[in-house]
N, C-alpha and C. Protein backbone atom coordinates (compact mmCIF):
# COMPACT_ATOMS: atom_id res chain seq x y z
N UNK A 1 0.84 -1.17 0.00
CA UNK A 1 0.00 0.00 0.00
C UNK A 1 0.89 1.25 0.00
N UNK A 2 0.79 2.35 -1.06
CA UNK A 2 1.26 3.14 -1.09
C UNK A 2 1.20 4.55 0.25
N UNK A 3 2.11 4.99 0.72
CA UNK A 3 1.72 5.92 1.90
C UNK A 3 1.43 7.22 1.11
N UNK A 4 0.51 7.94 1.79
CA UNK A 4 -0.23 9.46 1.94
C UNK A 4 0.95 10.00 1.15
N UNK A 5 1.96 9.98 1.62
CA UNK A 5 3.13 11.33 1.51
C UNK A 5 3.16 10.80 -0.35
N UNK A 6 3.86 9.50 -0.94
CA UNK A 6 3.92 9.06 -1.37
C UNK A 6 3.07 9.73 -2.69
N UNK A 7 1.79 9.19 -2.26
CA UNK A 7 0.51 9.24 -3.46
C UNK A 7 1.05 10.93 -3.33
N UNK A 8 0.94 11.69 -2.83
CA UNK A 8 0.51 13.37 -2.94
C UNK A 8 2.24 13.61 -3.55
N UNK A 9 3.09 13.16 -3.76
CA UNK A 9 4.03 13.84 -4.53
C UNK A 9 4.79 12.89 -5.79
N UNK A 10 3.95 11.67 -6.10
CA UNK A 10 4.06 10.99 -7.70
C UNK A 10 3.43 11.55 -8.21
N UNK A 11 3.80 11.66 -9.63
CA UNK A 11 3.02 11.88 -10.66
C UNK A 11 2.36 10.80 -11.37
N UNK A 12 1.30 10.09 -10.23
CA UNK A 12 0.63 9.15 -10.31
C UNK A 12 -0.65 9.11 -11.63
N UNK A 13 -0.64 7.86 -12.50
CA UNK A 13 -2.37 8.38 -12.92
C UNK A 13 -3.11 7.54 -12.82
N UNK A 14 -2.83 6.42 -11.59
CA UNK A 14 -3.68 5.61 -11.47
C UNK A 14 -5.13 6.48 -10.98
N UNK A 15 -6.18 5.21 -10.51
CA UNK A 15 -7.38 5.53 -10.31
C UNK A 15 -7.46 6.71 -8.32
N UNK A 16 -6.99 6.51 -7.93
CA UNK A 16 -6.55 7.22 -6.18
C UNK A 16 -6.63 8.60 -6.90
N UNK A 17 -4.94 8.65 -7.88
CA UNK A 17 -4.78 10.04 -7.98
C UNK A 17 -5.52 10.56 -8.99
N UNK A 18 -6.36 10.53 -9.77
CA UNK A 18 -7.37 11.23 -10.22
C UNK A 18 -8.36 11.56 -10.06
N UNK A 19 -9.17 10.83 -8.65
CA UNK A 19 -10.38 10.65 -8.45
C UNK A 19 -10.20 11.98 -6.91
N UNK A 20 -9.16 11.62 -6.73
CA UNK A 20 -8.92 12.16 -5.25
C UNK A 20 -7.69 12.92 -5.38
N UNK A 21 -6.49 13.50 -5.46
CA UNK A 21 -5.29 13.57 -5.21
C UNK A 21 -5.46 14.68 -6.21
N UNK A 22 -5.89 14.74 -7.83
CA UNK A 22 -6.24 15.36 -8.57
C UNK A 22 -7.47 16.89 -8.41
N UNK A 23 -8.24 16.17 -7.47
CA UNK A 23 -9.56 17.06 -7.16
C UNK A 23 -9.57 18.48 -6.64
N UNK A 24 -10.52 19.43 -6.77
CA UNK A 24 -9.89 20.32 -6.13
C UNK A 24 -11.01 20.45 -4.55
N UNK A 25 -10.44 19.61 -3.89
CA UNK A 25 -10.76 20.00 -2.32
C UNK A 25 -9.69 19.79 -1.39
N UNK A 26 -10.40 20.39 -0.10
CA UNK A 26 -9.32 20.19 1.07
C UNK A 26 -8.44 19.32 0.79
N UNK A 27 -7.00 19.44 1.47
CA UNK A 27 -5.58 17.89 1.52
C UNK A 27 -6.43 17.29 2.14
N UNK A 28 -7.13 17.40 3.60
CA UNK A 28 -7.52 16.65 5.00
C UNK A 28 -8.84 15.66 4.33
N UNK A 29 -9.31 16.60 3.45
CA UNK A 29 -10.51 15.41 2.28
C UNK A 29 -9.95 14.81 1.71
N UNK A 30 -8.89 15.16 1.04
CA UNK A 30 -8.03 13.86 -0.04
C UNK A 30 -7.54 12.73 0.74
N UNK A 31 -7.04 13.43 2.05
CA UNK A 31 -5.88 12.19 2.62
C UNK A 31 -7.40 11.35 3.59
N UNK A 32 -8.37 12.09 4.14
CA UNK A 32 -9.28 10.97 4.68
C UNK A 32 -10.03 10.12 3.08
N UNK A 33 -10.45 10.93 2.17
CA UNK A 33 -10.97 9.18 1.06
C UNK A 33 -9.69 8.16 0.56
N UNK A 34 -8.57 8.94 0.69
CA UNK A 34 -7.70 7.81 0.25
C UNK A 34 -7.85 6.67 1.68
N UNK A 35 -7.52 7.17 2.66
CA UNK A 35 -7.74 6.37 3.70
C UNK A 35 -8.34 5.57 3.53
N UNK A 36 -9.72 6.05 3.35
CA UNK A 36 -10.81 5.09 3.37
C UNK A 36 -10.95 4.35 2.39
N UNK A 37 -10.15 4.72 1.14
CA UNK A 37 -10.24 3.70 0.00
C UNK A 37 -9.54 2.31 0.15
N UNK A 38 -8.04 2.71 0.77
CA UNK A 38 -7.42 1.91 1.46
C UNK A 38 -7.26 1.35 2.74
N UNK A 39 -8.84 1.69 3.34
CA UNK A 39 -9.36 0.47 4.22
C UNK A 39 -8.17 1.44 5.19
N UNK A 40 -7.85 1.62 5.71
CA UNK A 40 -7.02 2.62 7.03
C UNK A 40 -6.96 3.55 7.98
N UNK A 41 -8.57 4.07 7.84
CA UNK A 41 -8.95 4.66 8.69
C UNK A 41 -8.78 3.46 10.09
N UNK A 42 -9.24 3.98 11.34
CA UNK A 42 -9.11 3.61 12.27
C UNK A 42 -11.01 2.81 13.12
N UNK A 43 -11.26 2.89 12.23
CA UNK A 43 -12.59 2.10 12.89
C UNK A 43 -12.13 0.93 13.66
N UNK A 44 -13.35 0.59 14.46
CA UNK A 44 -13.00 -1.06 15.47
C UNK A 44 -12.70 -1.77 14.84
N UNK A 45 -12.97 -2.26 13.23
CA UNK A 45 -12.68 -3.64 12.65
C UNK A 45 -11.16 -3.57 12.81
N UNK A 46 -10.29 -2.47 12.29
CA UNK A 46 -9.10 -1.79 12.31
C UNK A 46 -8.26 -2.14 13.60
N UNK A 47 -8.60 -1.32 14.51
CA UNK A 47 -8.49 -1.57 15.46
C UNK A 47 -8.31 -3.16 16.29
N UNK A 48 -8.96 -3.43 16.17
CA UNK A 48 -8.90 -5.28 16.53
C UNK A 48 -8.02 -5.54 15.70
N UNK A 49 -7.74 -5.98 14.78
CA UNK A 49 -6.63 -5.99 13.52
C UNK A 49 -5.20 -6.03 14.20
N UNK A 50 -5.25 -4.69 15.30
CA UNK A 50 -3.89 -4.05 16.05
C UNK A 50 -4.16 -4.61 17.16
N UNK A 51 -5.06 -5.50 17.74
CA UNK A 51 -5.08 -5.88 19.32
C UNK A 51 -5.51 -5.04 20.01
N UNK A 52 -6.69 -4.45 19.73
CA UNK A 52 -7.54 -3.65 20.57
C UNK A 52 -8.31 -4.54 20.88
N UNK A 53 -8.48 -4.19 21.97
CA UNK A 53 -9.57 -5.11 23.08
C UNK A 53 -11.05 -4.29 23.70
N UNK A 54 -11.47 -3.57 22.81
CA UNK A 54 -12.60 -2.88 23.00
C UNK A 54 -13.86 -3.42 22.22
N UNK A 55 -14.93 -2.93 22.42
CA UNK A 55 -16.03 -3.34 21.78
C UNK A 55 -16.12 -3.13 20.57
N UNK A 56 -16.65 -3.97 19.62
CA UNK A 56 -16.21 -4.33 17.64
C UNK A 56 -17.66 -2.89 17.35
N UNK A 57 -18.90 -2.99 18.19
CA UNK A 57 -19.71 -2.83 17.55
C UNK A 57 -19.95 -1.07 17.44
N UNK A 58 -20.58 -1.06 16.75
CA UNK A 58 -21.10 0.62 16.18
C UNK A 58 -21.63 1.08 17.67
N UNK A 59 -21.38 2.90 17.83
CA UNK A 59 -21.91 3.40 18.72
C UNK A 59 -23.24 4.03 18.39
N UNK A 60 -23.95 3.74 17.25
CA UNK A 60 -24.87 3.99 16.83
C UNK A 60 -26.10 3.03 17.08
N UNK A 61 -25.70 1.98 16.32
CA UNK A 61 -26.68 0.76 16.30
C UNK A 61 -26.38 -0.40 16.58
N UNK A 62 -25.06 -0.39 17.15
CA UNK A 62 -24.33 -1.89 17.92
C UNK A 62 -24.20 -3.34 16.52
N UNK A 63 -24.26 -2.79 15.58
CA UNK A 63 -23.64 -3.91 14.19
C UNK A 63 -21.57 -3.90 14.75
N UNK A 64 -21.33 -4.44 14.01
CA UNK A 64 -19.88 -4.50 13.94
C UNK A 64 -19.89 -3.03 12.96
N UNK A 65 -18.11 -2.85 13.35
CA UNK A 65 -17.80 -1.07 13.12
C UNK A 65 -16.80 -1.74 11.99
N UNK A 66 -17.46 -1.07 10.64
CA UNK A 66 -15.94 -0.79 9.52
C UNK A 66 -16.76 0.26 8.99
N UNK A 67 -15.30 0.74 7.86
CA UNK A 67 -15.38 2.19 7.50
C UNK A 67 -16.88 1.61 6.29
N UNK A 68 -17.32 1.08 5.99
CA UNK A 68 -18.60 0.84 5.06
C UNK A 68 -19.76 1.14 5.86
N UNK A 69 -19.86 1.00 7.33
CA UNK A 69 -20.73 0.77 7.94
C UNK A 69 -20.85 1.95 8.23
N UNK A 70 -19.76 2.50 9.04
CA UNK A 70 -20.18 3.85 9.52
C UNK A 70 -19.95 5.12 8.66
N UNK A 71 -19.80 4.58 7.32
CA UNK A 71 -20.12 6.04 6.42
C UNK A 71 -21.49 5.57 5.91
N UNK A 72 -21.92 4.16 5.43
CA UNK A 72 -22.91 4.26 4.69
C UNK A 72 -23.98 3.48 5.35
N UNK A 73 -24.02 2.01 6.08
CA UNK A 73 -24.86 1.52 6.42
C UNK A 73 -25.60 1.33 7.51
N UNK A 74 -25.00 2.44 8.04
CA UNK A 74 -25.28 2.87 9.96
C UNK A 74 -26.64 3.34 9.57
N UNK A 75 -27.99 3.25 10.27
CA UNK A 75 -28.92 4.44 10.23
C UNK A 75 -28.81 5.32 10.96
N UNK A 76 -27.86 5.80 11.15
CA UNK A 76 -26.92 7.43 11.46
C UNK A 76 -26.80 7.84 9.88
N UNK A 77 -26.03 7.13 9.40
CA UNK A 77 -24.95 7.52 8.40
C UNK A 77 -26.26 7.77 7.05
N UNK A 78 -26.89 6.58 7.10
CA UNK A 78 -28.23 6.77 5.71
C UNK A 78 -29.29 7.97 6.11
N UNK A 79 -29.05 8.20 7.66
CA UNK A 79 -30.10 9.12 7.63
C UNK A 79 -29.43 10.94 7.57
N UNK A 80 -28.33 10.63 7.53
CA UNK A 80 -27.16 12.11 7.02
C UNK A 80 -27.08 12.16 6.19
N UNK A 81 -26.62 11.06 4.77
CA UNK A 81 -26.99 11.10 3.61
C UNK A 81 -28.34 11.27 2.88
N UNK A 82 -28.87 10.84 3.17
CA UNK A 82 -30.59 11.46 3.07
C UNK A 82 -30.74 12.95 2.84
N UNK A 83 -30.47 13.66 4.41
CA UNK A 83 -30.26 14.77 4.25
C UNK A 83 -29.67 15.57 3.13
N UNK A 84 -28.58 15.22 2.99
CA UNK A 84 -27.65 15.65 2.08
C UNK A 84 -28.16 15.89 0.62
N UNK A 85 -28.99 14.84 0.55
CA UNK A 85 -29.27 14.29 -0.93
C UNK A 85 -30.72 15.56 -0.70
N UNK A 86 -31.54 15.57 -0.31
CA UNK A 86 -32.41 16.45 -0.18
C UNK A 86 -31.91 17.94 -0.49
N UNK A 87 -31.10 17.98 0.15
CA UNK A 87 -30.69 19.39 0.73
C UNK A 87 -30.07 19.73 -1.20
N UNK A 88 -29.29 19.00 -1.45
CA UNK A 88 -28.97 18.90 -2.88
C UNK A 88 -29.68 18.73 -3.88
N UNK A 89 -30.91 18.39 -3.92
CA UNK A 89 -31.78 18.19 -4.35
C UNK A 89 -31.74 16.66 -5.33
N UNK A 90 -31.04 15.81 -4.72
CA UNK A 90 -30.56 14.72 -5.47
C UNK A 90 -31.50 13.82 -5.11
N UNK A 91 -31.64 12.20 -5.53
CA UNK A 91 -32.19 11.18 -6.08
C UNK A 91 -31.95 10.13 -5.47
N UNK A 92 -30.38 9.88 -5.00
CA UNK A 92 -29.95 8.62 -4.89
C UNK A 92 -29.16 9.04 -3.32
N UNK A 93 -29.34 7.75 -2.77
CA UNK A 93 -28.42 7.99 -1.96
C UNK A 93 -27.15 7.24 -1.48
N UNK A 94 -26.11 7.25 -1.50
CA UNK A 94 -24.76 6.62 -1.57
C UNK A 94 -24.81 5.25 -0.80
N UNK A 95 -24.75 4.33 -1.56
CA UNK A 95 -24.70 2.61 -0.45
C UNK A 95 -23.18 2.15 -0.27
N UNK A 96 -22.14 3.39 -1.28
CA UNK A 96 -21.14 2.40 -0.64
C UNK A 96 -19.72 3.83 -1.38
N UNK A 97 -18.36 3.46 -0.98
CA UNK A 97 -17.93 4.87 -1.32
C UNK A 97 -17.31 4.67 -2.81
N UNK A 98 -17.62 3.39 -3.89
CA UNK A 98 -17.85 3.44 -5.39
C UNK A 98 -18.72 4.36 -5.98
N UNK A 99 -19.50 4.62 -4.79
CA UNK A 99 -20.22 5.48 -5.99
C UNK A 99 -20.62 6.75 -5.90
């Protein structure tokens, strides 16, 4: 897996650096979706991974915690996207971070 520092100073053209690395928003937005593309954020699944000995499940709705869950399949997370999509006046609402 390529590191943060890494991706932000190749002149990469894979799929990371165009979608993200390329874009024009915040670094702190680029470097959290790469994260999350590459599974590295720090959620519980993560966490256990490293020998954390804390509870796996969501502080939302008590499912098991990965970064899929608690951006998209939490009803926290579908009911923020909802919003969003309203507020935008959009259609669909995001089931996963492909799309």
């Amino acid at each position: 897996m390529k590191s943060v520092y890494n991706a932000l100073i190749m002149n990469d053209t894979g799929l990371y650096h165009i979608k993200i690395w390329k874009g024009k928003i915040p670094a702190k937005i680029k470097i959290f979706l790469w994260m999350t593309l590459n599974n590295a954020n720090l959620t519980k699944d993560n966490m256990i991974k490293r020998k954390w000995q804390g509870d796996p499940s969501c502080y939302f709705c008590n499912q098991p915690e990965s970064a899929n869950h608690l951006l998209f399949q939490c009803s926290v997370a579908k009911a923020v996207w909802a919003i969003v999509a309203i507020s935008l006046g959009a259609s669909n609402i995001p089931r996963s971070l492909d799309q």
